[in-house]
Protein backbone atom coordinates (compact mmCIF):
# COMPACT_ATOMS: atom_id res chain seq x y z
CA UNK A 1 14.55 -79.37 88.50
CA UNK A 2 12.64 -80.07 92.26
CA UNK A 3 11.29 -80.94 91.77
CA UNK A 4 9.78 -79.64 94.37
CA UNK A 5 10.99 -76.65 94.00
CA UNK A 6 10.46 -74.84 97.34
CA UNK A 7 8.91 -71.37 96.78
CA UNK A 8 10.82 -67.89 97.53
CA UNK A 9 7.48 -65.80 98.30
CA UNK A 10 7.44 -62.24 97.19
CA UNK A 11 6.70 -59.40 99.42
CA UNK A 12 6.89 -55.37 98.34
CA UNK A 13 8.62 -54.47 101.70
CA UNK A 14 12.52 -56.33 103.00
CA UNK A 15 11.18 -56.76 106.70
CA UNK A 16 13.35 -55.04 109.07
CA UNK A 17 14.03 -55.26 112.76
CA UNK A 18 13.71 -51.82 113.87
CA UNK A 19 17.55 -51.83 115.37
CA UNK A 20 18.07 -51.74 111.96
CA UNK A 21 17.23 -48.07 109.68
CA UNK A 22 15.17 -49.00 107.17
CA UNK A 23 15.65 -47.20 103.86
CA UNK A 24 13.41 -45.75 101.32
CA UNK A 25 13.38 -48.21 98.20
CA UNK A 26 14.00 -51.23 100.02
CA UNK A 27 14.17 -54.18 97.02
CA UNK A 28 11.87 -56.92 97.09
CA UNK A 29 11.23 -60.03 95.46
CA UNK A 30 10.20 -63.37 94.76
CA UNK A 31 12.88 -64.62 96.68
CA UNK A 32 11.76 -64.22 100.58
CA UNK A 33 10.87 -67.51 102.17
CA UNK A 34 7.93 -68.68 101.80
CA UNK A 35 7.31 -69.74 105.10
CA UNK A 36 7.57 -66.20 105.98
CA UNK A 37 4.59 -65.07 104.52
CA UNK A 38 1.74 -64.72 106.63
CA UNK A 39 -0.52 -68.05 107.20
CA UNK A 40 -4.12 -66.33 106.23
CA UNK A 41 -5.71 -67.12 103.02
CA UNK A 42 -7.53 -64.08 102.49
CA UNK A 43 -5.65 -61.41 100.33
CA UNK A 44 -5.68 -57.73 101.71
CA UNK A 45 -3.68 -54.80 101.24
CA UNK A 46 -2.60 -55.11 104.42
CA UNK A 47 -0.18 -57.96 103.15
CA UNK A 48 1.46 -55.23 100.69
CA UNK A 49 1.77 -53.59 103.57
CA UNK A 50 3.43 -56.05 106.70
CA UNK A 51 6.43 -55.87 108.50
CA UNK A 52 5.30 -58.64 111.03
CA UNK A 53 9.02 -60.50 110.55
CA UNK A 54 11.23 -60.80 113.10
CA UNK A 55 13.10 -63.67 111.99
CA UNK A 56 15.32 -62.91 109.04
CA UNK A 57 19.46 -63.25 109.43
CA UNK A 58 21.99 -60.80 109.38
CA UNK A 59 25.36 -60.34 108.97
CA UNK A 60 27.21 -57.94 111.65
CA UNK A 61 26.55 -54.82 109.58
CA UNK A 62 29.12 -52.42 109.49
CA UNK A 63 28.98 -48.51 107.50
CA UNK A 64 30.20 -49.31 104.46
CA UNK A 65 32.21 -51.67 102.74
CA UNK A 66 32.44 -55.26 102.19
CA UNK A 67 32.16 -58.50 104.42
CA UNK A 68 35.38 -59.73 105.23
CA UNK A 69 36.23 -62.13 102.36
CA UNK A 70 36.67 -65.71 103.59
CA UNK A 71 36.69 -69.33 101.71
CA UNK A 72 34.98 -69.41 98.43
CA UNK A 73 34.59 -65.77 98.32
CA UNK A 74 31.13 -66.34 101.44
CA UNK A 75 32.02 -63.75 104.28
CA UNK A 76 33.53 -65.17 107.40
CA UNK A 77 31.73 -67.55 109.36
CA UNK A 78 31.78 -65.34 112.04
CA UNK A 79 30.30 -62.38 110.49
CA UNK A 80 26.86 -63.72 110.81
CA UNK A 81 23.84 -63.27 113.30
CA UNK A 82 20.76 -63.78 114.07
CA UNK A 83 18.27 -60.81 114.97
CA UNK A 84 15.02 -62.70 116.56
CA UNK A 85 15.27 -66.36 115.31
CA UNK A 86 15.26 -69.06 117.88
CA UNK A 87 14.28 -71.79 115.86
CA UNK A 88 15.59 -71.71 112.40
CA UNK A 89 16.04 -74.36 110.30
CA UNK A 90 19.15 -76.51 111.25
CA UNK A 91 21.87 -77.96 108.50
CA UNK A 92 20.23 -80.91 107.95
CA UNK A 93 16.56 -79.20 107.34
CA UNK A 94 18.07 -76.68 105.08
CA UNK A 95 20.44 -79.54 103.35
CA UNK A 96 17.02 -81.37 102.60
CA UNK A 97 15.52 -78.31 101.46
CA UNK A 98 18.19 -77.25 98.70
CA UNK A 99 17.75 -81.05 97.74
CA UNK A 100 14.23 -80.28 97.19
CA UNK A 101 14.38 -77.08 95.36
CA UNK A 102 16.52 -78.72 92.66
CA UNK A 103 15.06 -82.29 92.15
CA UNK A 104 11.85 -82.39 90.25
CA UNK A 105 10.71 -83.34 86.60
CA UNK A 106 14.09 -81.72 85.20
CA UNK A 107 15.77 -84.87 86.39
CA UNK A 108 12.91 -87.30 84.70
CA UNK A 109 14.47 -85.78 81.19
CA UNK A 110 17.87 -85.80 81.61
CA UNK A 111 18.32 -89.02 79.73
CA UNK A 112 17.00 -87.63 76.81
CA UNK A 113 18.62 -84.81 77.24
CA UNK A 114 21.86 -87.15 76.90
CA UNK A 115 20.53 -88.63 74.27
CA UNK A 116 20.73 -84.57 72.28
CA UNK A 117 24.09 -84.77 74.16
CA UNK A 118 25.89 -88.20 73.33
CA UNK A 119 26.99 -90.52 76.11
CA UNK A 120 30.11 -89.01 76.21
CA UNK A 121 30.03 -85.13 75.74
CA UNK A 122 26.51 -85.47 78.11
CA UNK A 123 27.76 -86.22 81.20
CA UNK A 124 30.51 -84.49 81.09
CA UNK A 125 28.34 -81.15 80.19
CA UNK A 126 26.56 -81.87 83.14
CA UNK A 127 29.44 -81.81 86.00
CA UNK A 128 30.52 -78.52 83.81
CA UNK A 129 26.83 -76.95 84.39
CA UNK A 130 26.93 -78.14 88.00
CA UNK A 131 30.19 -76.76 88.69
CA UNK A 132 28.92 -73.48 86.75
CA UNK A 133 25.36 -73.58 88.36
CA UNK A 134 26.87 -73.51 92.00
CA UNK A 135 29.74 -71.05 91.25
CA UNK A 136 26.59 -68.94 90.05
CA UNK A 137 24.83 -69.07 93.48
CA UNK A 138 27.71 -68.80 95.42
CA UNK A 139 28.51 -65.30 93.74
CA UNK A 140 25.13 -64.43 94.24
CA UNK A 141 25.44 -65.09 98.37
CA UNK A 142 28.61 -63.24 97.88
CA UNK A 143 26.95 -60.22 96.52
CA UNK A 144 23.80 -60.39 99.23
CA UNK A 145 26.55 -60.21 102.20
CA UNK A 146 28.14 -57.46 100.28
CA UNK A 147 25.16 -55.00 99.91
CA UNK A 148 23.73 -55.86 103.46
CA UNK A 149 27.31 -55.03 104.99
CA UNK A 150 27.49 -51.82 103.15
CA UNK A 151 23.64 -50.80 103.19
CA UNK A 152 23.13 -52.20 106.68
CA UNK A 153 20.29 -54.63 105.72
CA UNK A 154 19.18 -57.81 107.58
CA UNK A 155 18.26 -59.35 104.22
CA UNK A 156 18.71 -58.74 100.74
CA UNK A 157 16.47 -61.02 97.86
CA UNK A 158 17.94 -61.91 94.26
CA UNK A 159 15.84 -59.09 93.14
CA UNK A 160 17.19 -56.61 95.60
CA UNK A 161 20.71 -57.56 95.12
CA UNK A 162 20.43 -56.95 91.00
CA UNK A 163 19.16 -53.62 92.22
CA UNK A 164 21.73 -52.50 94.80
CA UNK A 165 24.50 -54.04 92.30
CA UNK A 166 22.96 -51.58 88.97
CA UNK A 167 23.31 -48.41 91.81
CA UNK A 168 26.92 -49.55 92.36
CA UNK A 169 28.26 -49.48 88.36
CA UNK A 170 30.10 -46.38 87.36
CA UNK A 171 27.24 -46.12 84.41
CA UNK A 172 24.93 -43.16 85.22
CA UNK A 173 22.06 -44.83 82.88
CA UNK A 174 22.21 -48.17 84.97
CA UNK A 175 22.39 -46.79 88.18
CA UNK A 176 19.20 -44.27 87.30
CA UNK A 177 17.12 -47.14 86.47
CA UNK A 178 18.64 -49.85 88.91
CA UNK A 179 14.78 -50.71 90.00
CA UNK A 180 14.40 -52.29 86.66
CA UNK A 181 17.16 -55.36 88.24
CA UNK A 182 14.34 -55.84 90.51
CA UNK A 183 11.60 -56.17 88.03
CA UNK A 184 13.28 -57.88 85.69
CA UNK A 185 14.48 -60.64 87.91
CA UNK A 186 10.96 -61.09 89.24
CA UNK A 187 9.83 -61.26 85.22
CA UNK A 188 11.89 -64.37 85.08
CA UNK A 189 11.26 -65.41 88.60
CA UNK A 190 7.32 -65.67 87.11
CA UNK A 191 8.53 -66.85 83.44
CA UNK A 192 10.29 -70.08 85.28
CA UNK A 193 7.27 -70.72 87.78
CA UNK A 194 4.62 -70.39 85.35
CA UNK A 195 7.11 -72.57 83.04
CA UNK A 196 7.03 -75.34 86.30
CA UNK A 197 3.41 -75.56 85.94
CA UNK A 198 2.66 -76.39 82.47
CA UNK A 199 5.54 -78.79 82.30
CA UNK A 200 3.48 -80.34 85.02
CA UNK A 201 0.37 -80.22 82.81
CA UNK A 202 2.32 -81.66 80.04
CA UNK A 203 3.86 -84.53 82.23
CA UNK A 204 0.63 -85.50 83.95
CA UNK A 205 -1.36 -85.89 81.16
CA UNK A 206 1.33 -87.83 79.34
CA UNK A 207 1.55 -90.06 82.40
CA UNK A 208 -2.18 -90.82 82.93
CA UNK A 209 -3.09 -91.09 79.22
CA UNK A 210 -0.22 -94.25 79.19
CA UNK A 211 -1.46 -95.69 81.86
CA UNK A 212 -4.64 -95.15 80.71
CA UNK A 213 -4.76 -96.20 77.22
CA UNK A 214 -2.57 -99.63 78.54
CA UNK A 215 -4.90 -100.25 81.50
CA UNK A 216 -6.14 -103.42 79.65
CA UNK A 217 -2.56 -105.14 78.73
CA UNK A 218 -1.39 -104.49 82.40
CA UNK A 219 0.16 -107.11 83.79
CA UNK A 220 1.90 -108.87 86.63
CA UNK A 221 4.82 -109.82 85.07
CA UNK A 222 7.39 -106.93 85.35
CA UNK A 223 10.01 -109.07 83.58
CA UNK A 224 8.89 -109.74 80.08
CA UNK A 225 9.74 -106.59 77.56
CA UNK A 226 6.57 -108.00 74.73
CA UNK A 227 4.90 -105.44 73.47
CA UNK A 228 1.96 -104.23 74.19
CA UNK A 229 -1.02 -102.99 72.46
CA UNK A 230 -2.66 -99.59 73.44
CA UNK A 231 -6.00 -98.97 73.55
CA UNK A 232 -7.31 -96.09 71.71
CA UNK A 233 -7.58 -93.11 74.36
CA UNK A 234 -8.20 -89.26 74.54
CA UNK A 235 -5.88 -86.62 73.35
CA UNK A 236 -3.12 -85.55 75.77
CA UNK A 237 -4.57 -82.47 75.36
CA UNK A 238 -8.14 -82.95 76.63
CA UNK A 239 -6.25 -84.89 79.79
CA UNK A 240 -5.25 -81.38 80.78
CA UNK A 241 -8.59 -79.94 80.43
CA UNK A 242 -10.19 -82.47 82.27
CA UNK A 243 -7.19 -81.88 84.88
CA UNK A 244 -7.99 -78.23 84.87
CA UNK A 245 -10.58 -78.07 87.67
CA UNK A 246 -8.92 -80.13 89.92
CA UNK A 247 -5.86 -78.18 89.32
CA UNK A 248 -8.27 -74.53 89.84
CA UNK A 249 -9.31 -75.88 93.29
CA UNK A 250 -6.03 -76.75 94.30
CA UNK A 251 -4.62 -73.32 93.51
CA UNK A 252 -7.52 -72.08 96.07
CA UNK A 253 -5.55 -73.20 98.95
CA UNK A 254 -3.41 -70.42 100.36
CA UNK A 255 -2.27 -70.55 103.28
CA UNK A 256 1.59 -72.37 103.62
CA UNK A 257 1.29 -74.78 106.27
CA UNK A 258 -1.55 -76.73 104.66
CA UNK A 259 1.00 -76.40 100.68
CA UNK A 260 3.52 -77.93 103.67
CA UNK A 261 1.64 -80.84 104.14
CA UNK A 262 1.01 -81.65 100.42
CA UNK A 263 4.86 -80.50 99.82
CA UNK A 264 5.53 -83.29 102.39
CA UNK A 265 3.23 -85.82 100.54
CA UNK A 266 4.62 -84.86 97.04
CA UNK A 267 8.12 -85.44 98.20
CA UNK A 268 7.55 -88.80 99.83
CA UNK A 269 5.50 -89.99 96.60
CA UNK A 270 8.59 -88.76 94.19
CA UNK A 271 11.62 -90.37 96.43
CA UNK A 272 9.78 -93.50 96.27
CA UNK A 273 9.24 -93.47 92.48
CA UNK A 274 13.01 -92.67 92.45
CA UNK A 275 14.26 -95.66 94.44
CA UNK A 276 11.76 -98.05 91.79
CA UNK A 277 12.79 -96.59 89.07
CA UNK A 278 16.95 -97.19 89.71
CA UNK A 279 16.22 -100.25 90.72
CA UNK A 280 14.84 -101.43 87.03
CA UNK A 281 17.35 -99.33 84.80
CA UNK A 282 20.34 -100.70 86.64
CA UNK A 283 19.24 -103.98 85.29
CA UNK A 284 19.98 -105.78 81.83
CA UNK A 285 22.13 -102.55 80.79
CA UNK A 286 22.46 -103.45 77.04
CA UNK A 287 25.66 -103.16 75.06
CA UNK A 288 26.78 -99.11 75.30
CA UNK A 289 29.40 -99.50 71.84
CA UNK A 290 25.90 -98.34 69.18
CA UNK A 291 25.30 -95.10 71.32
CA UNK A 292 27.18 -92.21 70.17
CA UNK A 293 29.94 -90.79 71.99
CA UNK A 294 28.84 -87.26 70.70
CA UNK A 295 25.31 -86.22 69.39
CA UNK A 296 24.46 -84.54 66.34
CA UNK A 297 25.09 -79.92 67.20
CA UNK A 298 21.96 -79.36 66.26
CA UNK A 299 20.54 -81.36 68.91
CA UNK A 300 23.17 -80.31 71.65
CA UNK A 301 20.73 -76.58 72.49
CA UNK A 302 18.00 -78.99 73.29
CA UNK A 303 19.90 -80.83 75.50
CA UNK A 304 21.05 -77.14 77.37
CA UNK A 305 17.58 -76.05 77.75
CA UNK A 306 16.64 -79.23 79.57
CA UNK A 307 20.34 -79.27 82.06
CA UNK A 308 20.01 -76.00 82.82
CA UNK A 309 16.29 -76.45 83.75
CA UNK A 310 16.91 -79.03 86.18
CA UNK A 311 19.48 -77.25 87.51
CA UNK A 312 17.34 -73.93 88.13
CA UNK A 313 17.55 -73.39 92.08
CA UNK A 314 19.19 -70.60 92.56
CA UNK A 315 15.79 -68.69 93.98
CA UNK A 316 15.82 -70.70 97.20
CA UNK A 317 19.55 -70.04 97.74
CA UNK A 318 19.06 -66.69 99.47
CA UNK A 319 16.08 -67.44 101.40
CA UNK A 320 17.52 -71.13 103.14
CA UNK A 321 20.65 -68.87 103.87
CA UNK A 322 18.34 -66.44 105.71
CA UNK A 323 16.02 -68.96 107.40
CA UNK A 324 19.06 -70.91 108.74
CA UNK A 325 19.44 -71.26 112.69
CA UNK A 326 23.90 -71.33 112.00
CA UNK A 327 24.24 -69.59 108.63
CA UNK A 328 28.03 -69.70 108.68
CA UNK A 329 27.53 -73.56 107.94
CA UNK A 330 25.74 -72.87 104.71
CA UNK A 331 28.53 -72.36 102.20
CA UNK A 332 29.34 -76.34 103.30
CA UNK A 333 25.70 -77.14 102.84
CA UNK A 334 25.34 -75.70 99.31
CA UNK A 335 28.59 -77.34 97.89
CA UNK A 336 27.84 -80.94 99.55
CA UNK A 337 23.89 -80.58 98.69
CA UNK A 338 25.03 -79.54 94.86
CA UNK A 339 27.50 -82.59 94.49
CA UNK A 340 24.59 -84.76 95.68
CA UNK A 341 22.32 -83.16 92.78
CA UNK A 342 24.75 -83.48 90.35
CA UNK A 343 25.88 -86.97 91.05
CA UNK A 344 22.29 -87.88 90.72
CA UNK A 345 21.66 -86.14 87.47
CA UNK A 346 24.78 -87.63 85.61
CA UNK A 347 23.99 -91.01 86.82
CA UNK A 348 20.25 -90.83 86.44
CA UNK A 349 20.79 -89.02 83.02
CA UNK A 350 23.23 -91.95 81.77
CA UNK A 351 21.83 -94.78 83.45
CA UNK A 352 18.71 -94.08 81.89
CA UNK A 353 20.26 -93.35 78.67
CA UNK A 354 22.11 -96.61 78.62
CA UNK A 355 18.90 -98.50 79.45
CA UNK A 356 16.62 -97.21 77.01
CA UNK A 357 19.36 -96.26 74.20
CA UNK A 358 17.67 -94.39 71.05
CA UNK A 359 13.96 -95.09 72.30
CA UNK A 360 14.18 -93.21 75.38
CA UNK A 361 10.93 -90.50 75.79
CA UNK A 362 10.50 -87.35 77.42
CA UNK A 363 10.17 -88.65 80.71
CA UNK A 364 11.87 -91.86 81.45
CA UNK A 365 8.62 -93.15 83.44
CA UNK A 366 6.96 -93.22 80.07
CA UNK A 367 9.78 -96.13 79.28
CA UNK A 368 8.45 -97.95 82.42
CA UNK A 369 6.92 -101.15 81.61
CA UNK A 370 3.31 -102.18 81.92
CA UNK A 371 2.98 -103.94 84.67
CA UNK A 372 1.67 -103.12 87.99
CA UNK A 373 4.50 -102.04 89.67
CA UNK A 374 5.45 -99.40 87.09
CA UNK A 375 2.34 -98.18 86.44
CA UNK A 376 1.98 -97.43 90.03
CA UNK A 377 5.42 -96.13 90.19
CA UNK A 378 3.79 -93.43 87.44
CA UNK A 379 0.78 -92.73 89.40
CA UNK A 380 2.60 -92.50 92.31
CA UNK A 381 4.81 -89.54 90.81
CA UNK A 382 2.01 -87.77 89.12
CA UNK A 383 0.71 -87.77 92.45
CA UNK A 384 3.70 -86.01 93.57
CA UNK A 385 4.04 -83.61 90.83
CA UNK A 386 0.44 -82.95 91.07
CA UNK A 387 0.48 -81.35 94.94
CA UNK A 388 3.62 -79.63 93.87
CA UNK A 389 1.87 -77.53 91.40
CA UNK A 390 0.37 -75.49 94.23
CA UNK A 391 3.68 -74.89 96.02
CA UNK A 392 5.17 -73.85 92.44
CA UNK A 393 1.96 -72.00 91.53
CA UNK A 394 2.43 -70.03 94.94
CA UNK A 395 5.64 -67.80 93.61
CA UNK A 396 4.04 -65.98 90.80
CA UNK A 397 0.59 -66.00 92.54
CA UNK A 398 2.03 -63.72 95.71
CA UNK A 399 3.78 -61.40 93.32
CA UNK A 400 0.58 -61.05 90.58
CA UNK A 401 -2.44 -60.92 92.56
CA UNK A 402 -1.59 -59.16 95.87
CA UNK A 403 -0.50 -55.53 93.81
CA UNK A 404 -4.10 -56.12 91.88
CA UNK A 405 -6.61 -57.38 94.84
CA UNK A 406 -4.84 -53.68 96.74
CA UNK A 407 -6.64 -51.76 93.64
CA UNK A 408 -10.16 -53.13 94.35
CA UNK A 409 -12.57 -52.45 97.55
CA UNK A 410 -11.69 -54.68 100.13
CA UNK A 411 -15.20 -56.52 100.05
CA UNK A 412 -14.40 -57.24 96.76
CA UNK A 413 -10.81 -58.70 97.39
CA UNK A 414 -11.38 -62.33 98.04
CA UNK A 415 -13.57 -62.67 94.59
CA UNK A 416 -10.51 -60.92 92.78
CA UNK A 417 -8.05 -63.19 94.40
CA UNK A 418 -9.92 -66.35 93.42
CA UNK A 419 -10.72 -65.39 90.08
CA UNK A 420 -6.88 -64.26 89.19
CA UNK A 421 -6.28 -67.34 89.99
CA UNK A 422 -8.33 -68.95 87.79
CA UNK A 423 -7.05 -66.98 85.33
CA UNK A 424 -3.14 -68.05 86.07
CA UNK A 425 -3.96 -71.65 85.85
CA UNK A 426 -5.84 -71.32 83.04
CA UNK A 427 -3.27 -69.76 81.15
CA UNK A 428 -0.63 -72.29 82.21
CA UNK A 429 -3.26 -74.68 80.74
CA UNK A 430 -3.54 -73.18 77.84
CA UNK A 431 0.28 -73.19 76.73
CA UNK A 432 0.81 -76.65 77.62
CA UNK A 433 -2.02 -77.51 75.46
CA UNK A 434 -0.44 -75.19 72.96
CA UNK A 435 2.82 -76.79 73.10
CA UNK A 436 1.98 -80.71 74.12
CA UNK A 437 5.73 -81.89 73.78
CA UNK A 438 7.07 -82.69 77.15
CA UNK A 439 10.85 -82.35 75.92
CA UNK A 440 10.29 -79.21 73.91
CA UNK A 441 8.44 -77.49 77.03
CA UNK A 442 11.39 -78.62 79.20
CA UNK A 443 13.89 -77.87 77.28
CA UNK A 444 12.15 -73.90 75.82
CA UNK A 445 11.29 -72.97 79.81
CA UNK A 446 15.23 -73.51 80.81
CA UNK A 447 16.57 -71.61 77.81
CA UNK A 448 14.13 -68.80 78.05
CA UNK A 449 14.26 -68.41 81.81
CA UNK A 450 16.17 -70.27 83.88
CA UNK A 451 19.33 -69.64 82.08
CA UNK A 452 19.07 -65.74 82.80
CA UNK A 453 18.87 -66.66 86.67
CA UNK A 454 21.20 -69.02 86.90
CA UNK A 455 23.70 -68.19 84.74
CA UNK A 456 23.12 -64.77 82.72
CA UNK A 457 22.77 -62.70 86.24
CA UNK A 458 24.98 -63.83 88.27
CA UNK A 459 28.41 -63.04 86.90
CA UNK A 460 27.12 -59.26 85.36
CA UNK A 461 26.07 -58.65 88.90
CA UNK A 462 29.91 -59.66 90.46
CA UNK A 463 30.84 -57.50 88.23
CA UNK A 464 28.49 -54.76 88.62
CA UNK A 465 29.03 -55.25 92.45
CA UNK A 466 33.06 -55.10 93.02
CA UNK A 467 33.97 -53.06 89.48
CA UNK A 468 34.23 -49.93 90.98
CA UNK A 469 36.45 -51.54 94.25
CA UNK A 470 38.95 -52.90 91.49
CA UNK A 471 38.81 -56.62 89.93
CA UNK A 472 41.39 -58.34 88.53
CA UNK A 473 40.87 -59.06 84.35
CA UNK A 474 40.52 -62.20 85.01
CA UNK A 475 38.06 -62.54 86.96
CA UNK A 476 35.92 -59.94 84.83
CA UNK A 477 36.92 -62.51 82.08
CA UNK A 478 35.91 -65.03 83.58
CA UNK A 479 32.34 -63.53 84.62
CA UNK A 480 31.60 -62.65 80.82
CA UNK A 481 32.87 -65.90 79.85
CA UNK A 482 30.27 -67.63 81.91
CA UNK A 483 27.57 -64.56 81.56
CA UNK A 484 28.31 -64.90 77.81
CA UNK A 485 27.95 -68.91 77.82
CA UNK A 486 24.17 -68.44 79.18
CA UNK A 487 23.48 -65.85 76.51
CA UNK A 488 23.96 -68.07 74.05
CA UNK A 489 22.41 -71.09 74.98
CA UNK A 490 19.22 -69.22 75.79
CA UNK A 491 19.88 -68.16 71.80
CA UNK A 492 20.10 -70.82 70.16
CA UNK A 493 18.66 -73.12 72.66
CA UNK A 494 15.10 -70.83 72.43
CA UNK A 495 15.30 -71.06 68.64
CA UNK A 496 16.35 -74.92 68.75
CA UNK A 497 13.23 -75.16 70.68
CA UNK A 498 10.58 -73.18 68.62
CA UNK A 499 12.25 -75.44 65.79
CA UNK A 500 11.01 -78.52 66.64
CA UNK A 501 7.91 -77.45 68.06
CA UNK A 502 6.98 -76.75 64.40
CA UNK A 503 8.63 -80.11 63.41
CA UNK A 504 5.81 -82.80 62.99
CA UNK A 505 6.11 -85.33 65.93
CA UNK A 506 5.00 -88.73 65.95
CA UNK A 507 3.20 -90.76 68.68
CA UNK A 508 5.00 -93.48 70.14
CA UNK A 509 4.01 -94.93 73.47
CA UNK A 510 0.98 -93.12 73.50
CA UNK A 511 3.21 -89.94 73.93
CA UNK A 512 4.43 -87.32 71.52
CA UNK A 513 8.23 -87.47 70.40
CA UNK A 514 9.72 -85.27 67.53
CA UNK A 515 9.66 -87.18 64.10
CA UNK A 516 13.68 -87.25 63.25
């Protein structure tokens, strides 16, 4: 969950080499890379309007038809090209950057996500999500190479492939209002961004109010589990307001290299907090026989919310495929840089789980104990989850405010620009205060939105996409199966969610937890 999630910046035009015809209706989305977006801060229309790119990849395009099939259902490695890129990103850069868009906060929960779970039926509902998750974004790669062979286009986005796959069903209705793909994958594309950043309200203030409010019992002795007493602090709420400024003048900065830079220091800050924070819960693991194997049903939505939030990065997939220097290695990259996700989520997730048992909080740092070393360990990751804000912020903030600055005089653009954003970060403010329950934000922005992308989508648009060219039952069985799986869960685990948000929560640790 990433987290630092690496933005996919949105752009109304698919740049297009001019070898290339460029057709009327061209999808876009929130899903071209970011570091494609021109470097200027100031907003214009011109940016509604540039095809400056010259660096996107390509399969060999052929008339119509699909990509020759190869392993896994990619096209063959030897179907791809590059049109104008001499220095993409090699296998290692783009291994490090799938890493990134799927590690963030997400992972910080995943214990008590387990704990919803049971120690048992937990991790084992993780490997089936990961599995799930990357079978997701391999069919949507599969469906990008499909469109661009047939449609002759250098680069296709998530929201352009929904679009292209709605104009290939055998449904009249569907194909008539195909656009609608497009806009409604960018809807969620927003819903989970905006979602990003007031988790990261919710988890900063949590994090700063603890250390906080034990500043005076902090001690040197990392050892010793007494218990300490808290000194009477500000609401978590009024943490975020007094977080809100800083926050506003960090959303001012716009141009990518400089987010690149704080990306950079955000990522070093997390990894860091990482490596400290294994090295304590793999210590004094107490006996495992009290937890239960299985958790209570009720609890189990909860714990799919919060999964299939961390697992959420199936927006970057398309646009580190398209920004690689060898694309034909990326089918290797995705299912080696998954496995590494997902073998750090089930061990973090039970690890932590084991540590902690029944008392474990929202965000396992907030388990940390109060000595120096911890505390710093929390600082140091609010640090890190602080700069990311801007990178996450930057998604929904190049597909909101560029259509609206175009509708004002130009003089007047810059003021516009600023004060939309203002408004965005206010209103991601706003709900966190509304909904001050780390867990319950976690766990309501995955089954709202990320389980449509990640899991809802996908299959419908295999099927939408090779229906008419024959699939076997199977296979359509399959993709409902899985389609049908993410339905539900984003169900029951919305209304789980909203539940105990109105359940009365108690404050332990100088952070909210639900009263069971």
């Amino acid at each position: 969950m990433a987290d630092v999630k690496e933005p996919a910046v949105a752009e109304p035009a698919v740049p297009m080499e001019p070898r290339v015809p460029m057709e009327p209706g061209v999808p876009t989305g929130p899903d071209v890379p970011a570091d494609a977006a021109p470097s200027s801060g100031a907003m214009s229309t011109r940016r509604l309007r540039s095809e400056d790119y010259n660096d996107y990849s390509s399969t060999d395009v052929t008339p119509e038809g699909s990509p020759p099939a190869g392993i896994n259902g990619f096209a063959r490695p030897e179907s791809y090209q590059r049109f104008g890129e001499s220095n993409g990103t090699t296998w290692y850069q783009t291994l490090i950057h799938l890493l990134k868009g799927n590690i963030g906060t997400g992972l910080l929960g995943l214990p008590l996500a387990l704990k919803n779970a049971g120690i048992l039926l937990g991790p084992l509902s993780l490997l089936v999500m990961g599995v799930v998750a990357v079978h997701c974004m391999s069919i949507l790669v599969k469906c990008a190479h499909h469109f661009c062979y047939r449609f002759q286009k250098q680069f296709l986005d998530y929201g352009g492939t929904v679009m292209y796959g709605l104009e290939s069903t055998p449904i009249a209705w569907l194909r008539t209002h195909a656009v609608w793909g497009r806009r409604v994958v960018g809807l969620f594309l927003i819903l989970t961004q905006l979602g990003f950043c007031c988790v990261y309200f919710v988890f900063l203030a949590d994090n700063l109010r603890q250390v906080v409010s034990s500043a005076n019992s902090t001690t040197t002795d990392c050892q010793s589990n007494r218990t300490v007493t808290l000194t009477p602090t500000m609401d978590s709420r009024l943490y975020m307001l007094s977080l809100l400024p800083f926050v506003v003048l960090l959303s001012f900065i716009q141009n990518l290299k400089v987010l690149s830079i704080f990306s950079m220091l955000a990522n070093v800050a997390m990894l860091i907090s990482l490596v400290v924070i294994y090295q304590y819960i793999v210590r004094d693991i107490p006996d495992p026989s009290t937890l239960p194997l299985a958790a209570a049903w009720k609890t189990y939505p909860l714990f799919f919310g919060t999964a299939i939030f961390a697992f959420e990065g199936i927006g970057v997939v398309l646009p580190l495929e398209n920004k690689m220097k060898n694309p034909r290695q990326f089918p290797v990259i995705l299912y080696v840089g998954m496995t590494i996700v997902t073998i750090l989520y089930i061990s973090l997730g039970v690890l932590g789980y084991l540590r902690f048992g029944a008392a474990i909080q929202a965000s396992i740092t907030l388990n940390l104990p109060n000595c120096w070393l911890y505390q710093a360990v929390k600082l140091l990751f609010s640090f890190g989850i602080f700069f990311t804000y801007a990178v996450q912020f930057y998604v929904p903030a190049e597909i909101i405010i560029p259509p609206l600055v175009a509708r004002v005089p130009e003089r007047w653009g810059w003021l516009v620009n600023l004060l939309l954003r203002v408004v965005l970060v206010g209103i991601t403010c706003v709900l966190a205060i509304l909904i001050p329950r780390l867990d319950i934000v976690i766990s309501l922005v995955g089954s709202v939105s990320s389980s449509a992308l990640a899991l809802i989508f996908p299959p419908l648009l295999e099927i939408a996409t090779y229906y008419t060219e024959g699939m076997h039952p199977l296979l359509i069985a399959k993709d409902v199966l899985i389609s049908l799986f993410g339905f539900v869960g984003f169900v029951v685990g919305t209304y789980e969610a909203l539940v105990e948000l109105a359940t009365p929560a108690a404050v332990i640790n100088g952070t909210s937890t639900s009263g069971q």
